[in-house]
N, C-alpha and C. Protein backbone atom coordinates (compact mmCIF):
# COMPACT_ATOMS: atom_id res chain seq x y z
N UNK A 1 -24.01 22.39 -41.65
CA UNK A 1 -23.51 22.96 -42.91
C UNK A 1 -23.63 24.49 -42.92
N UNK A 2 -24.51 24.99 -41.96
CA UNK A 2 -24.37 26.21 -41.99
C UNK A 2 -23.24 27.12 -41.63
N UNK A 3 -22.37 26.75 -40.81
CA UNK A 3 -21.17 27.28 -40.46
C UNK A 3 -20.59 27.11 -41.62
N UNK A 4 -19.72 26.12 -42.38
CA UNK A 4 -19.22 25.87 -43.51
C UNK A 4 -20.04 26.95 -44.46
N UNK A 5 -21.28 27.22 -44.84
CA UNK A 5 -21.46 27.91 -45.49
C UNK A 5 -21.39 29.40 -45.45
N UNK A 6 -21.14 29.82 -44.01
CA UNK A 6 -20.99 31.33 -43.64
C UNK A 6 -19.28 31.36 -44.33
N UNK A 7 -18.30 30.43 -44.00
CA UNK A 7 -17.13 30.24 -44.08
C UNK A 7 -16.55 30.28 -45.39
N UNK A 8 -17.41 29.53 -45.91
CA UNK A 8 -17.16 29.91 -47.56
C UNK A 8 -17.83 30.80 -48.41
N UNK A 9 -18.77 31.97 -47.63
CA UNK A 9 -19.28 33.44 -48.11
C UNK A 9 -17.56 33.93 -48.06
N UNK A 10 -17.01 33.92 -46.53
CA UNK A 10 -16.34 34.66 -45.75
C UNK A 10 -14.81 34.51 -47.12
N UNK A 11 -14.79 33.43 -47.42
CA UNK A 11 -13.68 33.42 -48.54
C UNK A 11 -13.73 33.63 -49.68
N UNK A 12 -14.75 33.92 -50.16
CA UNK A 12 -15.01 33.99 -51.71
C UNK A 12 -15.70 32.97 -52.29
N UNK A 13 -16.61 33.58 -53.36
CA UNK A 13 -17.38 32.57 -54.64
C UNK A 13 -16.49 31.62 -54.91
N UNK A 14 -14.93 31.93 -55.51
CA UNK A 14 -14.38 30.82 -55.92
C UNK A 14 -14.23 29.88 -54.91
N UNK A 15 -13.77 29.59 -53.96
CA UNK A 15 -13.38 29.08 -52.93
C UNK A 15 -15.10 28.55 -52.37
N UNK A 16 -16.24 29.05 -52.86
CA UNK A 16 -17.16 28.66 -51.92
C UNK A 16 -17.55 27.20 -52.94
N UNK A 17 -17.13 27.85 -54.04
CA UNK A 17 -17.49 26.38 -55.19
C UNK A 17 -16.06 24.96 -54.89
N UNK A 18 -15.49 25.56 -54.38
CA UNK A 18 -14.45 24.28 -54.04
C UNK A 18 -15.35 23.80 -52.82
N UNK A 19 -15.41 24.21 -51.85
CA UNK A 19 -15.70 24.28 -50.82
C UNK A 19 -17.19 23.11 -50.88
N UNK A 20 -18.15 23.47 -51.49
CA UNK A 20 -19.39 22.83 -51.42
C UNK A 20 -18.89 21.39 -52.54
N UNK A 21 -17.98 21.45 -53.28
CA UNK A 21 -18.02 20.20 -54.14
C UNK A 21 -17.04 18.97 -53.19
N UNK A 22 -16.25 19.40 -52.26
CA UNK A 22 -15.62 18.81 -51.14
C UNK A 22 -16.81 18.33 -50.41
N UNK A 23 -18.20 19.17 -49.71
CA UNK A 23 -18.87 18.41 -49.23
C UNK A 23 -19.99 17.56 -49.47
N UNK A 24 -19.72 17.86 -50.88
CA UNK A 24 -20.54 16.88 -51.89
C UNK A 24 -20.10 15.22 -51.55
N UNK A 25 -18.72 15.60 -51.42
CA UNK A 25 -17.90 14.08 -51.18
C UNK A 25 -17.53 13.72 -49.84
N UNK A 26 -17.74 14.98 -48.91
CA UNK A 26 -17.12 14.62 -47.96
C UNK A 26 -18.25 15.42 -46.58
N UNK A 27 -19.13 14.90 -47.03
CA UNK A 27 -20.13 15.82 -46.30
C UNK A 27 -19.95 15.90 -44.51
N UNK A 28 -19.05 14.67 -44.11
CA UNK A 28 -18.54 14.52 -42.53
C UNK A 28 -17.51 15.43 -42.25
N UNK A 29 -16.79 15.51 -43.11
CA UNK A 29 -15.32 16.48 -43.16
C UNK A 29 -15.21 17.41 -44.06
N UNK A 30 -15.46 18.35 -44.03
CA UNK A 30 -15.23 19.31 -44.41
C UNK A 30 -13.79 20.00 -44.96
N UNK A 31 -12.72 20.40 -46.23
CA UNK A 31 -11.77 20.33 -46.54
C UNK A 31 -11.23 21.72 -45.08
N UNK A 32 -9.87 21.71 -44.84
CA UNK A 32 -9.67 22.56 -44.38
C UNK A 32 -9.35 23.94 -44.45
């Protein structure tokens, strides 16, 4: 999860809150 989380610094707050509620649900896959 740490990559994903550098990834969604790298795009923005908004996008980091999409981002973590996707792996809330999808913690294997990650949205693209």
């Amino acid at each position: 999860m740490k990559d994903y989380s550098l990834l969604a610094l790298n795009f923005g707050g908004l996008y980091d809150l999409k981002w973590w509620q996707h792996l809330a649900k999808l913690p294997e896959e990650p949205p693209p």
